[in-house]
C-alpha atoms as a PDB file:
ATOM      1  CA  UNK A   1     -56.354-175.396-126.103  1.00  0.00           C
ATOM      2  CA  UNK A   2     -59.431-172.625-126.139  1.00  0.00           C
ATOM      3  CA  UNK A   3     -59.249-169.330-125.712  1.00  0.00           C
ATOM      4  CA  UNK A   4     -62.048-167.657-123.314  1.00  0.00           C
ATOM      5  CA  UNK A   5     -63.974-165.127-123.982  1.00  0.00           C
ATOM      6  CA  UNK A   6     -62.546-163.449-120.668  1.00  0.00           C
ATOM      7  CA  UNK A   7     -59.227-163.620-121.994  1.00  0.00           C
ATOM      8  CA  UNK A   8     -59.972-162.182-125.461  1.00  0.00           C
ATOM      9  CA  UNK A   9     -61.623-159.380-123.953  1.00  0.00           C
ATOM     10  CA  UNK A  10     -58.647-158.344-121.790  1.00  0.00           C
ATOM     11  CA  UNK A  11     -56.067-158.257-124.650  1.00  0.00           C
ATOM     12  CA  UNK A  12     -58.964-155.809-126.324  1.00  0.00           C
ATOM     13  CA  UNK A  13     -58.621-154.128-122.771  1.00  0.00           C
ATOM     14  CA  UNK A  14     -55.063-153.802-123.277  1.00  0.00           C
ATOM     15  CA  UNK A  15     -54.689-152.564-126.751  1.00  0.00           C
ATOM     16  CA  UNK A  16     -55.521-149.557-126.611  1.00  0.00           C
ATOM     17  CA  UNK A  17     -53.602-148.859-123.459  1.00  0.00           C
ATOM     18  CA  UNK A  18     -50.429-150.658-125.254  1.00  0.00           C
ATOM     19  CA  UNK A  19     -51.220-148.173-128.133  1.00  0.00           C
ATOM     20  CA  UNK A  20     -51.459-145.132-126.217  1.00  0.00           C
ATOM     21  CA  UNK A  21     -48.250-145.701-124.570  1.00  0.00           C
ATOM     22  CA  UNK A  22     -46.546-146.736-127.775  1.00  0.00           C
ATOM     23  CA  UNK A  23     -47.817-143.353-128.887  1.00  0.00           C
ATOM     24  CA  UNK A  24     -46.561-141.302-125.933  1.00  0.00           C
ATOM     25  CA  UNK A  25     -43.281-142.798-125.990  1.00  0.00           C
ATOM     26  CA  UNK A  26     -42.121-142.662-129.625  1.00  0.00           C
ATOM     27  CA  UNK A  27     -40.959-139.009-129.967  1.00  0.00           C
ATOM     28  CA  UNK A  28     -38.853-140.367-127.098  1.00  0.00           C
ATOM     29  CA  UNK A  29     -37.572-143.439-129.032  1.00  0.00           C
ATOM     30  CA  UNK A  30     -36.707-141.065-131.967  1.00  0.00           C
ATOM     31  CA  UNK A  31     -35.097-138.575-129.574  1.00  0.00           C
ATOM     32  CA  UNK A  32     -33.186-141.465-127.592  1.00  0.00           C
ATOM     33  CA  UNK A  33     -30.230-141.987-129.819  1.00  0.00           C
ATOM     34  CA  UNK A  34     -29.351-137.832-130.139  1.00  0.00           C
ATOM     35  CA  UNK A  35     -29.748-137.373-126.049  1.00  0.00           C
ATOM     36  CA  UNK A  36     -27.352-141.121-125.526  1.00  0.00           C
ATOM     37  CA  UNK A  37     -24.868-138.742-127.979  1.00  0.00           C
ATOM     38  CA  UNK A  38     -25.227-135.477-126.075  1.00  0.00           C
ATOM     39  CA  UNK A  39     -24.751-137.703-122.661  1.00  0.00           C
ATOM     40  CA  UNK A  40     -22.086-139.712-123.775  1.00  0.00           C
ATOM     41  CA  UNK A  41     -20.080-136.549-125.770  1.00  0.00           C
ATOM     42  CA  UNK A  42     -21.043-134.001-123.508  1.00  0.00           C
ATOM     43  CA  UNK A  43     -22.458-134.720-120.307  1.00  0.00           C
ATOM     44  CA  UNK A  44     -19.914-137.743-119.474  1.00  0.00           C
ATOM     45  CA  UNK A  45     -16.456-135.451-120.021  1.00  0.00           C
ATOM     46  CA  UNK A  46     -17.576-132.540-118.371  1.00  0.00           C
ATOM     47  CA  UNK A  47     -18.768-134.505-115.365  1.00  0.00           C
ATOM     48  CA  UNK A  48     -14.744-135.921-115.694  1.00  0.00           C
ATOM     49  CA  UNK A  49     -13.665-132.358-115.838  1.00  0.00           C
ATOM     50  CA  UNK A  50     -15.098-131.330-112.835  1.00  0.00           C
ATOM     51  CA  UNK A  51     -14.191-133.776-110.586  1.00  0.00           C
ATOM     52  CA  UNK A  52     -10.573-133.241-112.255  1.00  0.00           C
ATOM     53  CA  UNK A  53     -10.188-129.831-110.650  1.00  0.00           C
ATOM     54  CA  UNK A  54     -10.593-131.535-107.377  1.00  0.00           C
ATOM     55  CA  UNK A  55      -8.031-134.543-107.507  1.00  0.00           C
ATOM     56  CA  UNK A  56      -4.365-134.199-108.379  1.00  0.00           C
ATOM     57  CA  UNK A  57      -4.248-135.784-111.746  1.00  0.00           C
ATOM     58  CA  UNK A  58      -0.584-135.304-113.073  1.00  0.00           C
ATOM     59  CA  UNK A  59       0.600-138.126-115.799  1.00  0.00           C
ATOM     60  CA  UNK A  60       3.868-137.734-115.147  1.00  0.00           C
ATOM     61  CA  UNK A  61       3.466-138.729-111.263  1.00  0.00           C
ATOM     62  CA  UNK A  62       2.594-142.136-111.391  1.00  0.00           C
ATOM     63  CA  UNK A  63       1.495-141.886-107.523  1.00  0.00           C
ATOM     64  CA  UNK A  64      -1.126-138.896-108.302  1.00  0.00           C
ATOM     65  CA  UNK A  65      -4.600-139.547-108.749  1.00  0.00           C
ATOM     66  CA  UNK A  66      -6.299-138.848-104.840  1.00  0.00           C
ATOM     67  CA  UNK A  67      -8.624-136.461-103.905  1.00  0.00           C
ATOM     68  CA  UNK A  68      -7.055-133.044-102.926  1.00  0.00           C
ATOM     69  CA  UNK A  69     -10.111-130.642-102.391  1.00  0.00           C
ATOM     70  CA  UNK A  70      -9.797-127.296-103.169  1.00  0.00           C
ATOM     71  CA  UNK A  71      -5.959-127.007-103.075  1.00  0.00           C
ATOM     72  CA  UNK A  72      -6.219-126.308-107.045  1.00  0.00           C
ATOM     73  CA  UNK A  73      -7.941-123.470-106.590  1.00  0.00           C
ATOM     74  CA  UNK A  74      -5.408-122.006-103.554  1.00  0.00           C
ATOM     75  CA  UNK A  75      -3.082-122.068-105.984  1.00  0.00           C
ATOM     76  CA  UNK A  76      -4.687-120.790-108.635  1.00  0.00           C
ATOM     77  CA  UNK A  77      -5.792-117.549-106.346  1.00  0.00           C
ATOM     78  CA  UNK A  78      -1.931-117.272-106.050  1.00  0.00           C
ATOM     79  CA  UNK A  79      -1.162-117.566-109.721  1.00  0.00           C
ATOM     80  CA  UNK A  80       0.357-114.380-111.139  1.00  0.00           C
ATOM     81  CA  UNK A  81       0.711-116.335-114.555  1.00  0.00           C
ATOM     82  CA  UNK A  82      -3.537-116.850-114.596  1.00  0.00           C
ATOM     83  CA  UNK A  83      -4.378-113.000-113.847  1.00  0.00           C
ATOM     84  CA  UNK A  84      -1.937-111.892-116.753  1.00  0.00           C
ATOM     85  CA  UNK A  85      -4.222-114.491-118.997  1.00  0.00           C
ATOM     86  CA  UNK A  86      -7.343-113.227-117.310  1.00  0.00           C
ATOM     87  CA  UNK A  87      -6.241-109.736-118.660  1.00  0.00           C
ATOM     88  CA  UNK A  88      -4.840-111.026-121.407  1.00  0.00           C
ATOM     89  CA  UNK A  89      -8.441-112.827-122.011  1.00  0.00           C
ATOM     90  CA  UNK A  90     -10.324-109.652-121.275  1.00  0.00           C
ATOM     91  CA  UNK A  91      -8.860-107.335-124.192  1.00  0.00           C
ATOM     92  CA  UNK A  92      -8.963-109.770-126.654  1.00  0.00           C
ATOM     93  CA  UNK A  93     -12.006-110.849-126.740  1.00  0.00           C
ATOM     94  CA  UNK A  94     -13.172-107.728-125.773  1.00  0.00           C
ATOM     95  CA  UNK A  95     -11.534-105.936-128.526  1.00  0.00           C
ATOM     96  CA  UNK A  96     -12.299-108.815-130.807  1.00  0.00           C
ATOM     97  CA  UNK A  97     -16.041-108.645-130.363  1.00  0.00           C
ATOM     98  CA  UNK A  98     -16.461-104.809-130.799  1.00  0.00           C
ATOM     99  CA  UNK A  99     -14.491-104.956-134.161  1.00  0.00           C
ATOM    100  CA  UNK A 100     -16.083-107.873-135.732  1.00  0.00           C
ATOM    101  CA  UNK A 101     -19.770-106.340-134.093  1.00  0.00           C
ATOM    102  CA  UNK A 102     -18.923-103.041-136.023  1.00  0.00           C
ATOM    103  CA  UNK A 103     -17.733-104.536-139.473  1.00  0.00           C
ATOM    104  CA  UNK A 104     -20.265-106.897-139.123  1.00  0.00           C
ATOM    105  CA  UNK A 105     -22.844-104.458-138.572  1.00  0.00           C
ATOM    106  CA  UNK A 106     -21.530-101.892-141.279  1.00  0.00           C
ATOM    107  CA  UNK A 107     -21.559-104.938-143.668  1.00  0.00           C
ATOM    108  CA  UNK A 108     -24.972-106.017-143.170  1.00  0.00           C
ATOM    109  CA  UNK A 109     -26.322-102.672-143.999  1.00  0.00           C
ATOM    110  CA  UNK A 110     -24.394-102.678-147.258  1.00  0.00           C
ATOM    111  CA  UNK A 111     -25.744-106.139-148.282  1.00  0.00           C
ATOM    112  CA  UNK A 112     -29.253-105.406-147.223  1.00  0.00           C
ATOM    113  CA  UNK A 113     -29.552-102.598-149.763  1.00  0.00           C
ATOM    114  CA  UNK A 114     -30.066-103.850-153.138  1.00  0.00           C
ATOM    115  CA  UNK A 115     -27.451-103.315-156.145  1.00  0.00           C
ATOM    116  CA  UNK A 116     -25.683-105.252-158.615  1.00  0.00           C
ATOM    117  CA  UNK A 117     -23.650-108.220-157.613  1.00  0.00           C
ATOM    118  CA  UNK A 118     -25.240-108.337-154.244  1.00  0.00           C
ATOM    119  CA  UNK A 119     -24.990-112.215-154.128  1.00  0.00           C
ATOM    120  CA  UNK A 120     -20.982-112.530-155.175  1.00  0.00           C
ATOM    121  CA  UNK A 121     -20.631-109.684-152.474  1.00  0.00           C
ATOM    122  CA  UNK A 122     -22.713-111.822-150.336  1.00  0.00           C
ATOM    123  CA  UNK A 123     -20.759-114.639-150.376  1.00  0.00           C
ATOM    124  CA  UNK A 124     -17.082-113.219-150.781  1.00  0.00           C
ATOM    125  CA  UNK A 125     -18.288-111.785-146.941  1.00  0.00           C
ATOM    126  CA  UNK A 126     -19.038-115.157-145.929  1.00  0.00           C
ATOM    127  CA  UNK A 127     -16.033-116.994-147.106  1.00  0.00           C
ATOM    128  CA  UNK A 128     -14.038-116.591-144.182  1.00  0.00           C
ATOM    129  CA  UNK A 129     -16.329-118.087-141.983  1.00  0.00           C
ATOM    130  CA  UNK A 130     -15.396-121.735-144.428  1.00  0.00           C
ATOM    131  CA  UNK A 131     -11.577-121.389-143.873  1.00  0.00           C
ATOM    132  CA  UNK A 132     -10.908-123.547-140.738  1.00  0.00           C
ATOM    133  CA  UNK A 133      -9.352-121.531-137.751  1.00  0.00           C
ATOM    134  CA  UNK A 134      -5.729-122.955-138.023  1.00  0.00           C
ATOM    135  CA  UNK A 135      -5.453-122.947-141.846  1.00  0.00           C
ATOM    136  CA  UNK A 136      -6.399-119.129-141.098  1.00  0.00           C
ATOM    137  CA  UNK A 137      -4.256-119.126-138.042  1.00  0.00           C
ATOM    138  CA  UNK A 138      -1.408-120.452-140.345  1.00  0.00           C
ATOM    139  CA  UNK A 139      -1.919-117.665-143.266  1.00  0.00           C
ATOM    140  CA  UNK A 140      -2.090-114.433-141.253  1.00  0.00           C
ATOM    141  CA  UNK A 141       0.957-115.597-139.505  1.00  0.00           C
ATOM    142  CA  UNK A 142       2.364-115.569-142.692  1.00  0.00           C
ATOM    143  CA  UNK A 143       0.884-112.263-143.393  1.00  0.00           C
ATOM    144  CA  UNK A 144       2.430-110.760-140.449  1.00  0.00           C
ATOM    145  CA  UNK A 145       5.965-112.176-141.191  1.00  0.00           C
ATOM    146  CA  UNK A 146       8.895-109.655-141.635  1.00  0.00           C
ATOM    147  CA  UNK A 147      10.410-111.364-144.384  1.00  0.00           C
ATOM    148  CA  UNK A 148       7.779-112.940-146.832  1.00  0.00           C
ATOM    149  CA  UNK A 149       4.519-110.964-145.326  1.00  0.00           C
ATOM    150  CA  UNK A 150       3.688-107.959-146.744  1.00  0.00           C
ATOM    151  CA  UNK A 151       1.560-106.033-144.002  1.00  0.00           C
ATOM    152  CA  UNK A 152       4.906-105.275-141.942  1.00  0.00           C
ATOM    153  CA  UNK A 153       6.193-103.595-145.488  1.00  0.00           C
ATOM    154  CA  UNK A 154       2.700-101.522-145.507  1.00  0.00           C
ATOM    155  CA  UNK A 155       2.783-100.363-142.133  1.00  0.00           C
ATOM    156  CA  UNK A 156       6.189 -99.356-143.086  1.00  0.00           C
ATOM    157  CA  UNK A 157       5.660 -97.466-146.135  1.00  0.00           C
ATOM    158  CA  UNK A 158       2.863 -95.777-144.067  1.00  0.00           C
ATOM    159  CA  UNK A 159       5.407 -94.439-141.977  1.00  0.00           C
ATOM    160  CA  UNK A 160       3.655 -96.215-138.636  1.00  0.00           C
ATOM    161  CA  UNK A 161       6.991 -99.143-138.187  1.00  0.00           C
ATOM    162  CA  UNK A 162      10.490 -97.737-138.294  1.00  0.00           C
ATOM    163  CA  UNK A 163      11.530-100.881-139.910  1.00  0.00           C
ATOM    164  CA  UNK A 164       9.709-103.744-141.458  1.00  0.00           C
ATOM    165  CA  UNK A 165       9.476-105.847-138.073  1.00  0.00           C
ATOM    166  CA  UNK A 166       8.091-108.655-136.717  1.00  0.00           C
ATOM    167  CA  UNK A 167       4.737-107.651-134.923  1.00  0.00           C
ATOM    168  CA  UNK A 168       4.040-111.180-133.675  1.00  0.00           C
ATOM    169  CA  UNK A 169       7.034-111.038-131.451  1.00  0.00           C
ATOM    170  CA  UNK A 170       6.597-107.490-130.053  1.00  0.00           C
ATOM    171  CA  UNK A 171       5.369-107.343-125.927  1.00  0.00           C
ATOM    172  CA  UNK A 172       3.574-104.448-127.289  1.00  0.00           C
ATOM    173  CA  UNK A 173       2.053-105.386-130.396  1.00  0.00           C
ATOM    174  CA  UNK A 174       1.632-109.060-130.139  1.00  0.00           C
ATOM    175  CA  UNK A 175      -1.947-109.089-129.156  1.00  0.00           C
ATOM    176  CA  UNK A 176      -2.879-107.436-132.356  1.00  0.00           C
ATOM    177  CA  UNK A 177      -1.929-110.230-134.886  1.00  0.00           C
ATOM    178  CA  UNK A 178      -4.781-112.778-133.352  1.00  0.00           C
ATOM    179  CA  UNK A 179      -6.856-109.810-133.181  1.00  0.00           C
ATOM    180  CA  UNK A 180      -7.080-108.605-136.259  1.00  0.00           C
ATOM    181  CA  UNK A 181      -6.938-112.563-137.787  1.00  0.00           C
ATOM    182  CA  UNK A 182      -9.853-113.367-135.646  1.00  0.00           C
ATOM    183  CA  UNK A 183     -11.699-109.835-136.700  1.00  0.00           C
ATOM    184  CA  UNK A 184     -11.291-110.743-140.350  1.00  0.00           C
ATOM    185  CA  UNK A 185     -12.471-114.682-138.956  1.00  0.00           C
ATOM    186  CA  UNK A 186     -15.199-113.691-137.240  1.00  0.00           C
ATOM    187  CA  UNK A 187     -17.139-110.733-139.194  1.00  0.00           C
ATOM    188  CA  UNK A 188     -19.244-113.198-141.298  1.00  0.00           C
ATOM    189  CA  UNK A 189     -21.337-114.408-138.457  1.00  0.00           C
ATOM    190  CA  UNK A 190     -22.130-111.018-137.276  1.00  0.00           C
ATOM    191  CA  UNK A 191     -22.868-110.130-141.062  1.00  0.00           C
ATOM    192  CA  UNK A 192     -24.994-113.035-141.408  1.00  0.00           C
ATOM    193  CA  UNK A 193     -27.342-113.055-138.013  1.00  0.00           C
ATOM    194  CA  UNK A 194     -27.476-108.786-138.726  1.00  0.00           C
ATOM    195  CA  UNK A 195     -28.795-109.240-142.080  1.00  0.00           C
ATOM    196  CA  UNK A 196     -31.482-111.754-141.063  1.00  0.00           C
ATOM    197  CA  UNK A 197     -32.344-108.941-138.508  1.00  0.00           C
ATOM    198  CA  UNK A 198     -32.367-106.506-141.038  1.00  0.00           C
ATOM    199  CA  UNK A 199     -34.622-107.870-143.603  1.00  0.00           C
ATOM    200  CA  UNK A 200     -37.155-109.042-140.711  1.00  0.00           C
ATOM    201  CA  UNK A 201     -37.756-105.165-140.269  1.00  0.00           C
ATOM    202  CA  UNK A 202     -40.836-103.717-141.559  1.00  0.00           C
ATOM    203  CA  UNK A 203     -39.989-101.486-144.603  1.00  0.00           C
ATOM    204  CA  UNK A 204     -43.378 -99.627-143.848  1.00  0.00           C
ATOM    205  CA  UNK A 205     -41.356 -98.065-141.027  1.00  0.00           C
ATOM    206  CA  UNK A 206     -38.719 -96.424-143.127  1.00  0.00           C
ATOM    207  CA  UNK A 207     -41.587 -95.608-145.768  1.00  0.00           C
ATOM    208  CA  UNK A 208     -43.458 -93.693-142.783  1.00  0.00           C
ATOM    209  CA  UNK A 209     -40.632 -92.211-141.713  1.00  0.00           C
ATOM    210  CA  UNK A 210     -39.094 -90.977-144.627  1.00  0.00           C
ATOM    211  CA  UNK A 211     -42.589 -88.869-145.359  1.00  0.00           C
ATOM    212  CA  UNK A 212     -42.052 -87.568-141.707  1.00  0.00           C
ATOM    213  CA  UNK A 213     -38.729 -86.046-142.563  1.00  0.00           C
ATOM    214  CA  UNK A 214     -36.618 -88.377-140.681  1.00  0.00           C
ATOM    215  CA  UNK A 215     -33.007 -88.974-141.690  1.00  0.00           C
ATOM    216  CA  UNK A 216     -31.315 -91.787-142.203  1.00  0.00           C
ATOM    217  CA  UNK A 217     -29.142 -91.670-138.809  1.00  0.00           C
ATOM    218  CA  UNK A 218     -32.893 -90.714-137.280  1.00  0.00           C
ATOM    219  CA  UNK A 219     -34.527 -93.952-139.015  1.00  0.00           C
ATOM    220  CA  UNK A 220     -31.266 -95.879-138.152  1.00  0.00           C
ATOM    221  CA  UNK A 221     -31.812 -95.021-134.399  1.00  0.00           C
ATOM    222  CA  UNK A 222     -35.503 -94.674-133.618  1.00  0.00           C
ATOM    223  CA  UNK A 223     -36.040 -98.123-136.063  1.00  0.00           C
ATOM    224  CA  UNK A 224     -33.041-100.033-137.018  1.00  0.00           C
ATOM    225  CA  UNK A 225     -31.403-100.131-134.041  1.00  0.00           C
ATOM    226  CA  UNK A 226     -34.263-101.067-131.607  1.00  0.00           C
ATOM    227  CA  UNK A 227     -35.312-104.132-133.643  1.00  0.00           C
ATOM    228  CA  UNK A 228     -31.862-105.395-133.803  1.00  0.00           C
ATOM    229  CA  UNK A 229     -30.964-104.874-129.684  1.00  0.00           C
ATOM    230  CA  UNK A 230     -32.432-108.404-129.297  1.00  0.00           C
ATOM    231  CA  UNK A 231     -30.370-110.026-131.608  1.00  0.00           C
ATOM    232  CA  UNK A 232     -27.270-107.870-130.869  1.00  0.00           C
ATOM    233  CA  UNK A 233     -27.400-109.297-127.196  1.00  0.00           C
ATOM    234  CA  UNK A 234     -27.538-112.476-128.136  1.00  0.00           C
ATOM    235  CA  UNK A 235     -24.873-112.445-130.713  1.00  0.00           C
ATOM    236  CA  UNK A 236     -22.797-110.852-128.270  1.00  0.00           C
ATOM    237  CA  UNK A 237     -23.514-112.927-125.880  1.00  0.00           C
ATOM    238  CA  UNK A 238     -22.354-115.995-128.646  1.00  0.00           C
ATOM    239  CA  UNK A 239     -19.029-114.192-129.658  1.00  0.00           C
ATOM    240  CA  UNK A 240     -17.957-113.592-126.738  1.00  0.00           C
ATOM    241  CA  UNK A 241     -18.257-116.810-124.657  1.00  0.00           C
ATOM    242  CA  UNK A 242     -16.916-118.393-127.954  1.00  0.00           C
ATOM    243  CA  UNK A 243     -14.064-115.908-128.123  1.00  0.00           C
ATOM    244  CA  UNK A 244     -12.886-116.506-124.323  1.00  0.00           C
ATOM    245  CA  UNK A 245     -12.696-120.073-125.140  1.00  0.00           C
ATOM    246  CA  UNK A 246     -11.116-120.200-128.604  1.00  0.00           C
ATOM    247  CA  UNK A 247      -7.297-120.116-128.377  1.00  0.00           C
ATOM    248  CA  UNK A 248      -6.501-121.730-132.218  1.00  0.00           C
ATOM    249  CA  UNK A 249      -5.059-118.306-133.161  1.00  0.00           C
ATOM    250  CA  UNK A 250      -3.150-117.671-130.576  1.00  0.00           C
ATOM    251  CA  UNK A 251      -1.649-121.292-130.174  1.00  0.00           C
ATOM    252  CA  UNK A 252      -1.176-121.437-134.399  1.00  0.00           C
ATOM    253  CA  UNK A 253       0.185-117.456-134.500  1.00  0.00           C
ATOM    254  CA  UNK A 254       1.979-116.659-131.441  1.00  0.00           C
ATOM    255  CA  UNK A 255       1.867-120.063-128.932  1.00  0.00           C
ATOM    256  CA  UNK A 256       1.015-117.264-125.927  1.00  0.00           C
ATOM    257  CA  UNK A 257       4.314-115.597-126.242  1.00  0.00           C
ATOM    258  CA  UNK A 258       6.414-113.304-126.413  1.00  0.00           C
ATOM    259  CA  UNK A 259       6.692-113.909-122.285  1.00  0.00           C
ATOM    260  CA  UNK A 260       3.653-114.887-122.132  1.00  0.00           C
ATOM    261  CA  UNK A 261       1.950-111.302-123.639  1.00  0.00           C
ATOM    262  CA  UNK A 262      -0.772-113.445-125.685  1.00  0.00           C
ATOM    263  CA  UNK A 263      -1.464-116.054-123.331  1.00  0.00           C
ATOM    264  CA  UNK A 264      -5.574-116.299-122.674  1.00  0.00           C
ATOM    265  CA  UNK A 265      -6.930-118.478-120.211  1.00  0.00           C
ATOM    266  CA  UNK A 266      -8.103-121.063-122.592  1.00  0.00           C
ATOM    267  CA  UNK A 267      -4.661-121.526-124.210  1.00  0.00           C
ATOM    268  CA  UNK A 268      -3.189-121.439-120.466  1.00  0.00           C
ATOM    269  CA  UNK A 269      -5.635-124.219-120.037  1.00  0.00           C
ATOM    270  CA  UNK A 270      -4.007-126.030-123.264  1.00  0.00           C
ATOM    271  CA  UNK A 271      -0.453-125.343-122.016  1.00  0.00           C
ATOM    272  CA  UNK A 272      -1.275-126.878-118.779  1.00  0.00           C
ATOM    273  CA  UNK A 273      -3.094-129.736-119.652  1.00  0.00           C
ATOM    274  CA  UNK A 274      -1.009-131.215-122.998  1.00  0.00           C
ATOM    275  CA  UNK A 275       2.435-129.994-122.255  1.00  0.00           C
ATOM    276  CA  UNK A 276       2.687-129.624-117.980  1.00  0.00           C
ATOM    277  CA  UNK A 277       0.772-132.620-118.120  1.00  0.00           C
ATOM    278  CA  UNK A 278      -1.493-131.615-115.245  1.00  0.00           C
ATOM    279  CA  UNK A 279      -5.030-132.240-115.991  1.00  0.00           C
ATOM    280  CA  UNK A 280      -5.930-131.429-112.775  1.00  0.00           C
ATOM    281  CA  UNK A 281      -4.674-127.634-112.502  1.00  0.00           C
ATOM    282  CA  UNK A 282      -5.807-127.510-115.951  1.00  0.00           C
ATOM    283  CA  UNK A 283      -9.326-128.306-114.784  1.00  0.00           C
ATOM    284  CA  UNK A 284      -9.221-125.871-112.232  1.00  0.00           C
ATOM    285  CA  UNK A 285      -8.342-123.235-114.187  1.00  0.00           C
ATOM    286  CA  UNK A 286     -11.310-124.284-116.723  1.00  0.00           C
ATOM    287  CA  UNK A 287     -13.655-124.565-114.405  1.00  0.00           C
ATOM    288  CA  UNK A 288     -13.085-121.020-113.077  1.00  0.00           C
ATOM    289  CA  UNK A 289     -13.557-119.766-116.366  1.00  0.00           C
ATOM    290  CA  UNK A 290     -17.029-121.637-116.460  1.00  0.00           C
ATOM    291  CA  UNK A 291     -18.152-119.886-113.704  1.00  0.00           C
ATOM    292  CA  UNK A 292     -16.993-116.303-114.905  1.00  0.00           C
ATOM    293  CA  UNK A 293     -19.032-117.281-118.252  1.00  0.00           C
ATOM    294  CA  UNK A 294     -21.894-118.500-116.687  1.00  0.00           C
ATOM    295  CA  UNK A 295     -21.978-115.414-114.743  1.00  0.00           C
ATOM    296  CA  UNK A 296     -21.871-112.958-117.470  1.00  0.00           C
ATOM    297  CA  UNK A 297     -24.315-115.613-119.496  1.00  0.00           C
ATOM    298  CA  UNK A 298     -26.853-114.468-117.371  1.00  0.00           C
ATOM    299  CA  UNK A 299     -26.316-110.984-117.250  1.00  0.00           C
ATOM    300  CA  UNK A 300     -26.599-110.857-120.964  1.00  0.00           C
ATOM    301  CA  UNK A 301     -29.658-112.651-120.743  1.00  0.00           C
ATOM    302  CA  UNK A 302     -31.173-110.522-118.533  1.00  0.00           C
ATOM    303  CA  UNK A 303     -30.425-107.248-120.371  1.00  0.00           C
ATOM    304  CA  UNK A 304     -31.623-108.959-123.682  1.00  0.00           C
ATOM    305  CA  UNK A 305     -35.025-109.836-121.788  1.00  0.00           C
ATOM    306  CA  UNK A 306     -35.051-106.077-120.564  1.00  0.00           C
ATOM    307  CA  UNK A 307     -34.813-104.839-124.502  1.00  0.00           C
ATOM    308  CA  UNK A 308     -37.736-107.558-124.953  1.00  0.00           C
ATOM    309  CA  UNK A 309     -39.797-105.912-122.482  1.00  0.00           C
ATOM    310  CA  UNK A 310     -39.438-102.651-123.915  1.00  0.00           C
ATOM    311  CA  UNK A 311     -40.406-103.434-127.113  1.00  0.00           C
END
């Protein structure tokens, strides 16, 4: 069998074209197996979620399982248990982000000046950011405990508890244990993203405005803190739609009591889900709290492109 010359020149005809699409498509190849991952972990559950919130999906009714519409969501506009977690949600990670933002801030200005042991201070900062959220859950519980704890015993030789008490199981005081665990949990990564921001700064701007008399609260406010406003929204922004949603404290330290005085929405999403058994309330609720983030998302976004602008 020959070959013609008409068919040897269209396979030269066609390799280039065969190359140049080889070419175009590789970086997708490459990409292909990290976007089937994202799809498959990602995509394919949340898609599941959502439709979730609108069927009654109880495992302990074996005839549940039908489309219901929005009756999850009637309820849940009648649920006096979700507002208390809404507020509940609201001052701590409110009161969470503004404590680890300040410490965090405070300590990046003390590691970006230079002096002896900088690195071992560097990285005892950082440590707690390694210790995994319910080992750390599990130890400040113990911290907080009456008997073996010692911070009830300080805040009783300070004179601030009558008695060494239990301040995990306190309506009043409750809150604080997560709080303060999550604080000392969560400083690091304010610490670390600050100090990148920090040493990004120009030090010719502190050199020119030391010789034009400026103080340091005047260089901190005219320099320091307009170059780190981006990076403050967007850290913000991080902490706090990562603090609304994280619940291993609160599940390891308190489990949303007493009466419910620690329950957040994302733990109320837990309860629901693994011990009422109703994934489909449970996706309700989550998907509410989607659309609250989403919300606020954006109007971090747009504030952090206003400071952009600015500049």
């Amino acid at each position: 069998m020959t070959i013609s010359a008409d068919m040897i020149d269209m396979r030269r005809d066609r390799r280039p074209w065969l190359r140049r699409l080889a070419d175009a498509s590789e970086p997708y190849l490459y990409s292909a197996p990290s976007l089937i991952l994202i799809i498959a972990v990602m995509l394919v559950p949340l898609t599941l979620g959502v439709s979730y919130a609108f069927r009654d999906i109880q495992l302990l009714n074996p005839f549940s399982g039908g489309f219901i519409g929005l009756e999850h969501f009637r309820e849940l506009a009648g649920d006096a248990a979700f507002y208390g977690a809404l507020r509940n949600t609201l001052w701590w990670t409110g009161a969470s982000v503004v404590l680890q933002f300040v410490f965090g801030l405070i300590l990046a200005l003390l590691l970006d000046k230079p002096f002896p042991g900088r690195a071992i201070a560097q990285a005892l900062v950082f440590l707690p950011w390694a210790v995994p959220s319910f080992l750390a859950g599990l130890n400040w519980a113990w911290l907080f405990n009456p008997v073996i704890g010692p911070i009830p015993h300080w805040l009783f030789a300070l004179g601030l508890m009558q008695a060494p008490g239990n301040i995990l199981s306190d309506p009043n005081y409750a809150m604080w244990g997560p709080i303060v665990a999550n604080v000392w949990w969560g400083i690091p990564f304010f610490a670390i993203t600050l100090l990148a921001a920090l040493q990004a700064i120009p030090r010719d701007l502190y050199e020119a405005a030391s010789i034009d008399g400026a103080g340091w609260f005047q260089r901190f406010r005219s320099i320091t803190l307009p170059f780190l406003a981006p990076t403050i929204a967007i850290t913000v922004l991080l902490r706090t739609v990562w603090i609304s949603n994280f619940a291993d404290l609160i599940v390891v330290m308190t489990n949303g009591g007493p009466a419910d005085r620690t329950q957040i929405v994302a733990s109320y999403i837990f309860t629901t889900a693994f011990k009422r058994l109703d994934f489909g309330y449970a996706s309700a609720i989550a998907l509410v709290l989607l659309a609250l983030l989403l919300a606020y998302s954006m109007l971090i976004i747009l504030l952090r492109q206003t400071l952009l602008n600015k500049d």
